[in-house]
Protein backbone atom coordinates (compact mmCIF):
# COMPACT_ATOMS: atom_id res chain seq x y z
CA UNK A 1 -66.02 -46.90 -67.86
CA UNK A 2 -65.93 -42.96 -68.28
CA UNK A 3 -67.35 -40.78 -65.51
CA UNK A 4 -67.88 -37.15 -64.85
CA UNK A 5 -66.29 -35.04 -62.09
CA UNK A 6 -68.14 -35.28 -58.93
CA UNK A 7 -66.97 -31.81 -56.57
CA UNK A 8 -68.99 -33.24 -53.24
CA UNK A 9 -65.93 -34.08 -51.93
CA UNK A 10 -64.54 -33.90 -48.39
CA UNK A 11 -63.62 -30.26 -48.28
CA UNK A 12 -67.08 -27.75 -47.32
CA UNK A 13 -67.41 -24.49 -45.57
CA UNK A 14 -70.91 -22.84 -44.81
CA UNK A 15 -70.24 -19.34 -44.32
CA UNK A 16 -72.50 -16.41 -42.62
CA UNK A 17 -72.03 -13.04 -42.93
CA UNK A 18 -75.10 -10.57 -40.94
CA UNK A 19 -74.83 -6.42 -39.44
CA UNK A 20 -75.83 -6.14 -35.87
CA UNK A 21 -76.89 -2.83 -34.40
CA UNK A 22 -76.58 -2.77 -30.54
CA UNK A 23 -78.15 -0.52 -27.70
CA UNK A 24 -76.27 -0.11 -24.33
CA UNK A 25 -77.69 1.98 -21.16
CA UNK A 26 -73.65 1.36 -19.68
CA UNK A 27 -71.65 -1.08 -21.76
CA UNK A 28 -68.93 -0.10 -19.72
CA UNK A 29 -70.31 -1.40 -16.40
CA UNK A 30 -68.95 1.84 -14.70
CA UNK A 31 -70.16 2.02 -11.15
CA UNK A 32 -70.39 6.01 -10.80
CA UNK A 33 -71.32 7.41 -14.27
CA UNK A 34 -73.03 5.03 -16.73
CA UNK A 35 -72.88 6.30 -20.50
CA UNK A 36 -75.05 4.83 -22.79
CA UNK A 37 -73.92 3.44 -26.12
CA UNK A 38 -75.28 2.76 -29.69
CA UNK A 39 -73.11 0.29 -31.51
CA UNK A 40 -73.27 -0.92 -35.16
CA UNK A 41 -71.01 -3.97 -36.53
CA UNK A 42 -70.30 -6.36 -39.13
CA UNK A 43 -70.48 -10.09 -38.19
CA UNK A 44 -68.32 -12.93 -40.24
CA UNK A 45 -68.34 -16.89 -39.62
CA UNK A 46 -66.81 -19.24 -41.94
CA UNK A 47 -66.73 -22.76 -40.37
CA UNK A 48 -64.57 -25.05 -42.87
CA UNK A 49 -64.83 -28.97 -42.44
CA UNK A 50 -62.72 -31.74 -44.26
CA UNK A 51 -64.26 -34.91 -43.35
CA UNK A 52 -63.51 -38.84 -44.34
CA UNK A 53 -64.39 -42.09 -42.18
CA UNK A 54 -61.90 -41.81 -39.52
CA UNK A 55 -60.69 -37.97 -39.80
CA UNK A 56 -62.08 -34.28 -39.34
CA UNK A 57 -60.84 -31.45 -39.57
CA UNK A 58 -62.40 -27.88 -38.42
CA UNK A 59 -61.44 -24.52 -38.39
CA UNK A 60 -63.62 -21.66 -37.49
CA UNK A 61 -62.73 -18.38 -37.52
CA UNK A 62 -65.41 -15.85 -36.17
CA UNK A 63 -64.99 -11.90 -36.56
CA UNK A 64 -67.21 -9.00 -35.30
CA UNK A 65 -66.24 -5.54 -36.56
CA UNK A 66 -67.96 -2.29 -35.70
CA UNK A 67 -67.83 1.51 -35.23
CA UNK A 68 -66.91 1.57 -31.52
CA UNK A 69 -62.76 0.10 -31.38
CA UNK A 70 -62.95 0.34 -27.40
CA UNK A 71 -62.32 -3.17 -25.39
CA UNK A 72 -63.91 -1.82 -22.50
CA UNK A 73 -67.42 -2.05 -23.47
CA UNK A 74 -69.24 -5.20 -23.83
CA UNK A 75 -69.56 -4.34 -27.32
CA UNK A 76 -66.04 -4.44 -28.45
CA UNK A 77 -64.93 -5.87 -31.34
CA UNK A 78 -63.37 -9.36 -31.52
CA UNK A 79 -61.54 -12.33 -33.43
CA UNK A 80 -61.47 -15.94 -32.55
CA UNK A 81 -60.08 -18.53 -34.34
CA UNK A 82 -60.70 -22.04 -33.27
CA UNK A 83 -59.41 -25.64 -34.96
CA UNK A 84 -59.79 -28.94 -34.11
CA UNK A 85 -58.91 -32.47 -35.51
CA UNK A 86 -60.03 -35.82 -34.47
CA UNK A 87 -59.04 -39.31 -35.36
CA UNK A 88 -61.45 -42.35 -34.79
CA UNK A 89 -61.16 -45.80 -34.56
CA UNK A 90 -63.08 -48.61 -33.57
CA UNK A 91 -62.30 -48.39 -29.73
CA UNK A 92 -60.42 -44.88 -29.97
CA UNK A 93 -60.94 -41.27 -30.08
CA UNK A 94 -58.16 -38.76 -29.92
CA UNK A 95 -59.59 -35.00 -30.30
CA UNK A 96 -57.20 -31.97 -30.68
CA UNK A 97 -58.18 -28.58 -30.20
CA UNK A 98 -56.33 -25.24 -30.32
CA UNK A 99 -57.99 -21.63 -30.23
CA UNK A 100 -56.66 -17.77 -30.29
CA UNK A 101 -58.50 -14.94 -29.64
CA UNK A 102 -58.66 -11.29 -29.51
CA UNK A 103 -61.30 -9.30 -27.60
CA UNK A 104 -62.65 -7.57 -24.79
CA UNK A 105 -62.08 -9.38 -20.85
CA UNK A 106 -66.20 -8.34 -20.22
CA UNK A 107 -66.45 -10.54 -23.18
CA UNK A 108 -65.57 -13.80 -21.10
CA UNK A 109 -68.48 -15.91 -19.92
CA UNK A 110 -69.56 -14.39 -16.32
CA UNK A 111 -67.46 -11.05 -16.58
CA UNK A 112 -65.24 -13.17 -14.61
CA UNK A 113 -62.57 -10.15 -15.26
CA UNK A 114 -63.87 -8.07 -12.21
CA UNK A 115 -66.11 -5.97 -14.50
CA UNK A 116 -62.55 -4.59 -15.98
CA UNK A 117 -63.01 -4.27 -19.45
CA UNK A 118 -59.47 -4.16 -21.57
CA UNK A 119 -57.62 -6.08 -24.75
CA UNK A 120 -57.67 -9.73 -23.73
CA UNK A 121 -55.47 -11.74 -25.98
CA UNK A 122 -55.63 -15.65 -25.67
CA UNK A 123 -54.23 -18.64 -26.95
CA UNK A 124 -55.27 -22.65 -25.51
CA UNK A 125 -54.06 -26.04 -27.00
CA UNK A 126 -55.73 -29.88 -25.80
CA UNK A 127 -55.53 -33.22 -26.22
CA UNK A 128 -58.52 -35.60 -25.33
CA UNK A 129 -57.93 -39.55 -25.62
CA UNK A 130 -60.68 -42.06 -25.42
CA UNK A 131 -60.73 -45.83 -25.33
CA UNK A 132 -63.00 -48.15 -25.21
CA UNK A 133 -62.52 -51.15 -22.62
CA UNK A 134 -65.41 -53.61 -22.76
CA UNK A 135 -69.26 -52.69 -23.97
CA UNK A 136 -69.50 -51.11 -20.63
CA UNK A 137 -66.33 -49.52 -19.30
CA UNK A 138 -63.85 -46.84 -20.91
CA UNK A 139 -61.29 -44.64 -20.07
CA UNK A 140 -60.48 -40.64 -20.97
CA UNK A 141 -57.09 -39.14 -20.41
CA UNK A 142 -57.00 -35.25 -21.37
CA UNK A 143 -54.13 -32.61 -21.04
CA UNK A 144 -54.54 -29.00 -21.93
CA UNK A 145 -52.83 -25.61 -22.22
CA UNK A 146 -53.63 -21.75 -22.37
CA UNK A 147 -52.23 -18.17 -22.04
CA UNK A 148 -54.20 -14.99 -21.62
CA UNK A 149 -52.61 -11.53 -21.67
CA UNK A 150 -54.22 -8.57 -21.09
CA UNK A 151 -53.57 -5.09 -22.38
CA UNK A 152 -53.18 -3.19 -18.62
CA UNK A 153 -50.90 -4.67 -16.13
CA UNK A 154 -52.19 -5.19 -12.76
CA UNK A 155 -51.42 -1.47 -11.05
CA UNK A 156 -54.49 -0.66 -12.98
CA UNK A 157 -56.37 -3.12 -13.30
CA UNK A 158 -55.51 -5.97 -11.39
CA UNK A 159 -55.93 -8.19 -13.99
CA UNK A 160 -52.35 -10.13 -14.31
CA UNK A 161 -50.96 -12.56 -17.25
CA UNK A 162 -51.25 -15.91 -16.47
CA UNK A 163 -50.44 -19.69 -18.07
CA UNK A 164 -52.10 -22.50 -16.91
CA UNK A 165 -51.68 -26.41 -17.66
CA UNK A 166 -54.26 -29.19 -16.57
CA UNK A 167 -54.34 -31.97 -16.81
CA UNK A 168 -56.77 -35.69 -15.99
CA UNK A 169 -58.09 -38.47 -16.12
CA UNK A 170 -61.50 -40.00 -15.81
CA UNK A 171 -62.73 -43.75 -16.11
CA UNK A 172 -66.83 -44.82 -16.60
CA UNK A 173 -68.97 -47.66 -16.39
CA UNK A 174 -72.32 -48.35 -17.67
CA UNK A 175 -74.52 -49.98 -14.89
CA UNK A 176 -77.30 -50.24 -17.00
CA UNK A 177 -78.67 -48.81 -20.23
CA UNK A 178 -79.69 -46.15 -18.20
CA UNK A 179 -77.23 -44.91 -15.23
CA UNK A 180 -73.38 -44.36 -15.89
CA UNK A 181 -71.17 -44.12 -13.13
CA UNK A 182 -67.75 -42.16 -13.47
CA UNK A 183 -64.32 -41.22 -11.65
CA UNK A 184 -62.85 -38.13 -12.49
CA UNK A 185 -59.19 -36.96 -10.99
CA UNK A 186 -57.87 -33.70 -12.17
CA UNK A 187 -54.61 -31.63 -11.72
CA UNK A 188 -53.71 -28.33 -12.86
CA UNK A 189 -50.60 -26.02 -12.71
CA UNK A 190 -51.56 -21.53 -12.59
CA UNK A 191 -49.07 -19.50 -12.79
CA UNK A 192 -48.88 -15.39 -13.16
CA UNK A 193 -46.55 -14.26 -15.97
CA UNK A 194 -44.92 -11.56 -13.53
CA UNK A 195 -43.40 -14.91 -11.54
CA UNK A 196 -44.94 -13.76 -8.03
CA UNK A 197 -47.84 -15.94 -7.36
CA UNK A 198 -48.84 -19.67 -8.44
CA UNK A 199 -51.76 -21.66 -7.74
CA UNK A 200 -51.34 -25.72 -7.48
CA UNK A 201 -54.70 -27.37 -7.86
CA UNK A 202 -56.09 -30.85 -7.55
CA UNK A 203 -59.68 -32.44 -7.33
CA UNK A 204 -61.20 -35.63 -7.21
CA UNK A 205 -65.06 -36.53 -8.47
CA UNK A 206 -67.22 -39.18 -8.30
CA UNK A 207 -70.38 -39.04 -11.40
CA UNK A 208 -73.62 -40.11 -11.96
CA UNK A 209 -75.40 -39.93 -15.25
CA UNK A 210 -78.88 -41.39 -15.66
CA UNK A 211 -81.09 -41.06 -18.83
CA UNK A 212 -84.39 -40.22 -16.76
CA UNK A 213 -87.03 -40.82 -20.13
CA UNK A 214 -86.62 -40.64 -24.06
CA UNK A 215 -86.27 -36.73 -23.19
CA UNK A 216 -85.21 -35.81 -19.96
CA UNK A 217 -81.59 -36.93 -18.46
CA UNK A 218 -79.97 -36.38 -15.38
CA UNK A 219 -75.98 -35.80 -14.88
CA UNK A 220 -74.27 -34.68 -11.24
CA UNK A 221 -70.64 -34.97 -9.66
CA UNK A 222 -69.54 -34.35 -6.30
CA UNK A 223 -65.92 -34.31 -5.49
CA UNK A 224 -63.10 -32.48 -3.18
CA UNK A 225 -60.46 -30.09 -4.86
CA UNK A 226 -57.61 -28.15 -3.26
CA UNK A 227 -55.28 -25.37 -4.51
CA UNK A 228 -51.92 -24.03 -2.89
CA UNK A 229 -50.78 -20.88 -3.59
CA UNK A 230 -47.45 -19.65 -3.32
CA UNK A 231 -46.64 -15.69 -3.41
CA UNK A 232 -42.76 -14.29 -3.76
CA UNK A 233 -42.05 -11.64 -1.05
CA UNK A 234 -39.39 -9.22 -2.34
CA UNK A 235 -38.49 -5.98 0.00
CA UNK A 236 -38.90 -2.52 -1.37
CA UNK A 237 -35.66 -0.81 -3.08
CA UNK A 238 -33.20 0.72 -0.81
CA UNK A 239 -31.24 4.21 -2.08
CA UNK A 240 -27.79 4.67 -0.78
CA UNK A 241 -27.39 8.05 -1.37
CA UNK A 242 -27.79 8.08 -4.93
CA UNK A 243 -27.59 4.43 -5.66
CA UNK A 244 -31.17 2.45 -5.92
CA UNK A 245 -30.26 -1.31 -4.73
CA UNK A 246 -32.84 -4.54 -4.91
CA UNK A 247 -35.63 -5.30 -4.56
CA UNK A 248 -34.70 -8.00 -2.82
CA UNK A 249 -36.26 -11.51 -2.84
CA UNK A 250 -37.62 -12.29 1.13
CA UNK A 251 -39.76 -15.19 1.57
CA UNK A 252 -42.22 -17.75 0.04
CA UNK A 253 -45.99 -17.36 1.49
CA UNK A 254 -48.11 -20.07 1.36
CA UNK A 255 -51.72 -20.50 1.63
CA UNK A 256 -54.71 -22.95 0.50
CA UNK A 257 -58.05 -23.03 -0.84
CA UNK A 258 -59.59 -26.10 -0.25
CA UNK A 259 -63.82 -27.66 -0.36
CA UNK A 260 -66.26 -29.70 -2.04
CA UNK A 261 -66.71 -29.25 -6.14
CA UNK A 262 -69.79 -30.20 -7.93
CA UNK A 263 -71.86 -29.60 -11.10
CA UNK A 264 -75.46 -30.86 -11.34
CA UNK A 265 -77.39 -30.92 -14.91
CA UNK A 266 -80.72 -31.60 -15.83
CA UNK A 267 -81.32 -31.38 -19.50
CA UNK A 268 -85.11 -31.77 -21.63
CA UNK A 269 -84.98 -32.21 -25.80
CA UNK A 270 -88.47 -32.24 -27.23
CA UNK A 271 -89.23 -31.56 -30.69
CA UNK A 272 -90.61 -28.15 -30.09
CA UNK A 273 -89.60 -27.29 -26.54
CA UNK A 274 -85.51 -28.10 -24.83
CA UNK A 275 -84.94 -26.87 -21.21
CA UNK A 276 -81.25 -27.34 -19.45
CA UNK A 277 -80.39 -26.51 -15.89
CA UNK A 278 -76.82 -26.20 -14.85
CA UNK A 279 -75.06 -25.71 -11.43
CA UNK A 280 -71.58 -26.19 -10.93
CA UNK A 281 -68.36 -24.86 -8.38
CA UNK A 282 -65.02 -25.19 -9.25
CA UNK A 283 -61.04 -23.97 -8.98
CA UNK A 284 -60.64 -21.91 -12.51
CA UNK A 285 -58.21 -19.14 -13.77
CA UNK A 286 -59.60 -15.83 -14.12
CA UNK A 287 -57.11 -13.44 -15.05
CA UNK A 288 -55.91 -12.34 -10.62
CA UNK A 289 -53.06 -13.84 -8.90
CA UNK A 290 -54.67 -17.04 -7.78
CA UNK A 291 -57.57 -19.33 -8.85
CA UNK A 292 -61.07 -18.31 -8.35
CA UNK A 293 -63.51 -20.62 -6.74
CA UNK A 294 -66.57 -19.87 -9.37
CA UNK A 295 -70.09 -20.82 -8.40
CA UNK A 296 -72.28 -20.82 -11.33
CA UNK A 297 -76.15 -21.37 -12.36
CA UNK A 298 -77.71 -21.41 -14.87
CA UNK A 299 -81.10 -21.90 -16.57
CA UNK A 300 -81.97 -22.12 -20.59
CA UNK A 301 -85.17 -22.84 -22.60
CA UNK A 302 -85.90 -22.46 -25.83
CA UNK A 303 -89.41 -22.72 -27.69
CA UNK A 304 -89.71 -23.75 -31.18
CA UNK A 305 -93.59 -22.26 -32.51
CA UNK A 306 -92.71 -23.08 -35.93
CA UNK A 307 -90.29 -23.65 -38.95
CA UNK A 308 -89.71 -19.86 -38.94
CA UNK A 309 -89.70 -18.41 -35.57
CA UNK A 310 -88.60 -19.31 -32.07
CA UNK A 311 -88.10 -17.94 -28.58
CA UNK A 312 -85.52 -18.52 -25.98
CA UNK A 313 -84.64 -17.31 -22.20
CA UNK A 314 -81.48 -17.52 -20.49
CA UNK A 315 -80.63 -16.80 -16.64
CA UNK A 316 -77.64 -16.60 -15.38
CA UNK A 317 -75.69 -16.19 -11.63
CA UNK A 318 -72.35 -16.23 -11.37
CA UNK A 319 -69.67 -15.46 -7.79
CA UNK A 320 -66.12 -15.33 -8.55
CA UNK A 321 -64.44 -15.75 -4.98
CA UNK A 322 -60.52 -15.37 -5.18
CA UNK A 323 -58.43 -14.74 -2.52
CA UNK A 324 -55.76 -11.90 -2.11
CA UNK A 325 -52.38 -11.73 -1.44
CA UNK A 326 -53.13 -10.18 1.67
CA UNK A 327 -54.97 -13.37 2.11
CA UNK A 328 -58.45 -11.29 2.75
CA UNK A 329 -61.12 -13.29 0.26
CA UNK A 330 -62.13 -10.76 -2.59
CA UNK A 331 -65.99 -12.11 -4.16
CA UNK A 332 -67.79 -10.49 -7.06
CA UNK A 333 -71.34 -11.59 -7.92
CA UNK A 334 -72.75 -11.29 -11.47
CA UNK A 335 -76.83 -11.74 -12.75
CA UNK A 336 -77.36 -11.96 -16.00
CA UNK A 337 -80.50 -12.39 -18.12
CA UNK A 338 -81.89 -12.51 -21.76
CA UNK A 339 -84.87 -12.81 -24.12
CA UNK A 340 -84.53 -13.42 -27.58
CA UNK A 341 -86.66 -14.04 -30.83
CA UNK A 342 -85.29 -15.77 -34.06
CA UNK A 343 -87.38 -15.59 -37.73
CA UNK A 344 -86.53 -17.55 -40.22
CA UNK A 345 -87.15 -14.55 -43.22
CA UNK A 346 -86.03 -17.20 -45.89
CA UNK A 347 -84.19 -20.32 -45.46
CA UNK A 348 -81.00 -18.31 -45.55
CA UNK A 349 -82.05 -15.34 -44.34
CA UNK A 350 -82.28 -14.99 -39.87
CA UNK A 351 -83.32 -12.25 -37.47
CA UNK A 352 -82.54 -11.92 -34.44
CA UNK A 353 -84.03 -9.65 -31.51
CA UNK A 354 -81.97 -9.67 -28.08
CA UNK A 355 -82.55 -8.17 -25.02
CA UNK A 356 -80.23 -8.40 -22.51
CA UNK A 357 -79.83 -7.51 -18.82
CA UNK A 358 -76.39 -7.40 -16.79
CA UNK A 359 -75.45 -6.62 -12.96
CA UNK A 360 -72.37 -6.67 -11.19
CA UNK A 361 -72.10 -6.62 -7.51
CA UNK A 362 -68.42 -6.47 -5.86
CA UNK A 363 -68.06 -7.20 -1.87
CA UNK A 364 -64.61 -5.31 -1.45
CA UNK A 365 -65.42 -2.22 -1.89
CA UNK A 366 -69.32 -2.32 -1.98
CA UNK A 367 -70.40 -0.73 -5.34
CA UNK A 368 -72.50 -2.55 -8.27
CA UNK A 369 -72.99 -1.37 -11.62
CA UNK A 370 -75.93 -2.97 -14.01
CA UNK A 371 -76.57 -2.30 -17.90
CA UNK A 372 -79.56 -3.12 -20.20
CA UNK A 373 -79.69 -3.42 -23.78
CA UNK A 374 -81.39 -4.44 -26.64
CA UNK A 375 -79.92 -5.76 -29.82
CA UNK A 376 -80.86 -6.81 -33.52
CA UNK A 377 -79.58 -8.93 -35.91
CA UNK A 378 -79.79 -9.79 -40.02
CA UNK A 379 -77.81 -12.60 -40.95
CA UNK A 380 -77.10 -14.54 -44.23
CA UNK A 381 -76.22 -18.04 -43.64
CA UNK A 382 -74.84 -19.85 -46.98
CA UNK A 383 -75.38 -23.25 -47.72
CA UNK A 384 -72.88 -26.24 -47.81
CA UNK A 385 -70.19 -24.99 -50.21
CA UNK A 386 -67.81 -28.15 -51.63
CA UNK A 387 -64.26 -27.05 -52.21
């Protein structure tokens, strides 16, 4: 009849909190005069859940701090805050997401920025609906929206402020236990911020999942995709004696981008050893005045010796191919590659050891720049706190 009050309720967070000191040869990726760098920061993650049955609720906010303040190093510091909430059922699942962040563009998976490194300011909102048909067959309708803003306008940089909506839709079938089939049609809307250029996108992909054994499985898609730009002509001012008139608006150019799309994963989770490989090309923002066609692999294993300590490699290749509004095509390649070592001091206590190996290689003009460093880590990760 009387009870005592139990606080393991719904409401956790599991905080870390670790220092990081950082080694450079050119953080900066500068092409003619690298300058090494030796960086020190203060790391902060505090990942809060509130979850019942059919609801949960996550927001993660994730801080580095350090001594060097400049966004054009690799190293800069940054804030993200990320949230999400999803609502089950027994045939649905609607996720929302929403994310802001502050930090450097060479911070962005693949340098995709052009090797420019300045304030990059983002913000990004979805919705992902899924229902379940039959035992077999369901259906996925997702929408999704995000701004980036960057501290230099495109004079110097040519980095511009963009918006971009997407939107699609994608329906799957289970042949067997095994294979999955699935049809994927997507749509998305890229604008710049300054109103002169747009990119209209839209691709269509047919999937193939297969669960190879207990460890290894097997997902591809192959597909066609198109994007039309559009880029406002406006004449130069004209001076009438002292008078400055226009400029004036001239013309609409159009142009397209259009080929085959894929991505192509292999993925291995054992108990001591995982392995994924990932290839994929596809129409994506990246900060210029159209959409990039991005070609990326990549290849990731990880090695589990013991309770305490593991080992992983990443590789990485990335070409960012987006075309001008001269209409000349402007490509920038990217190699990436890292080693890294994790002990287990204590069951709360982690260190880390990275090392780390970047190169950038433009076509237009034809200069590359490349940067190693070497990084270590002490972190304190907290258990489950109940709130």
């Amino acid at each position: 009849m009387i009870s005592g009050t139990n606080r393991a309720g719904p409401l956790s967070m599991e905080p870390m909190i670790g220092v990081a000191s950082e080694y450079a040869s050119n953080p900066f990726l500068n092409s003619s005069q690298a300058r090494a760098q030796n960086n020190q920061a203060l790391l902060f993650d505090d990942p809060t859940r509130y979850d019942l049955d059919s609801l949960h609720i996550a927001i993660d906010p994730s801080i580095r701090y350090g001594d060097s303040g400049s966004y054009a190093s690799l190293a800069s510091n940054y804030f993200h805050l990320s949230g999400s909430t999803i609502l089950l059922s027994d045939l649905d699942t609607l996720t929302l997401k929403a994310g802001l962040g502050r930090d450097s563009s060479l911070y962005q998976y693949g340098l995709a920025s052009d090797g420019v490194g300045v304030r990059s300011d983002s913000n990004s909102a979805s919705l992902d609906w899924q229902h379940t048909l039959t035992e077999r067959g369901s259906i996925a309708l997702d929408g999704g929206w995000s701004r980036v803003l960057y501290s230099q306008g495109a004079a110097a940089t040519g980095l511009v402020d963009y918006r971009y909506y997407s939107a699609g839709a994608t329906a799957s079938y289970a042949l067997t236990e095994r294979n999955t089939l699935q049809l994927t049609v997507n749509a998305g809307q890229y604008s710049a911020l300054d109103n002169l250029t747009s990119s209209r996108n839209f691709a269509l992909r047919l999937g193939f999942d297969r669960k190879l054994t207990e460890i290894w499985s097997l997902s591809t898609s192959l597909g066609y995709a198109k994007s039309n730009n559009s880029e406002k002509i406006y004449s130069g001012p004209v001076f009438v004696g002292s008078v400055e008139y226009g400029p004036y608006y001239l013309e609409t150019v159009h142009a397209s981008q259009r080929g085959p799309v894929f991505n192509a994963g292999v993925t291995r989770t054992g108990e001591t050893v995982t392995f994924k490989a990932y290839a994929s090309r596809a129409f994506l923002p990246s900060g210029f005045a159209f959409l990039s066609r991005q070609d990326i692999a990549d290849i990731e294993a990880n090695y589990l010796r013991s309770d305490r300590l593991s080992f992983g490699a990443v590789l990485s290749y990335q070409t960012t191919a987006t075309p001008a509004p001269n209409a000349s095509l402007y490509s920038t390649h990217y190699f990436s590659g890292q080693l890294s070592a994790a002990w287990h001091w204590t069951p709360n206590w982690l260190i880390t050891l990275n090392t780390r190996w970047i190169k950038v290689r433009y076509d237009l003009p034809p200069v590359e720049a490349q940067s190693t460093g070497v990084s270590l880590q002490i972190s304190r990760q907290f258990y489950r706190i109940d709130l």
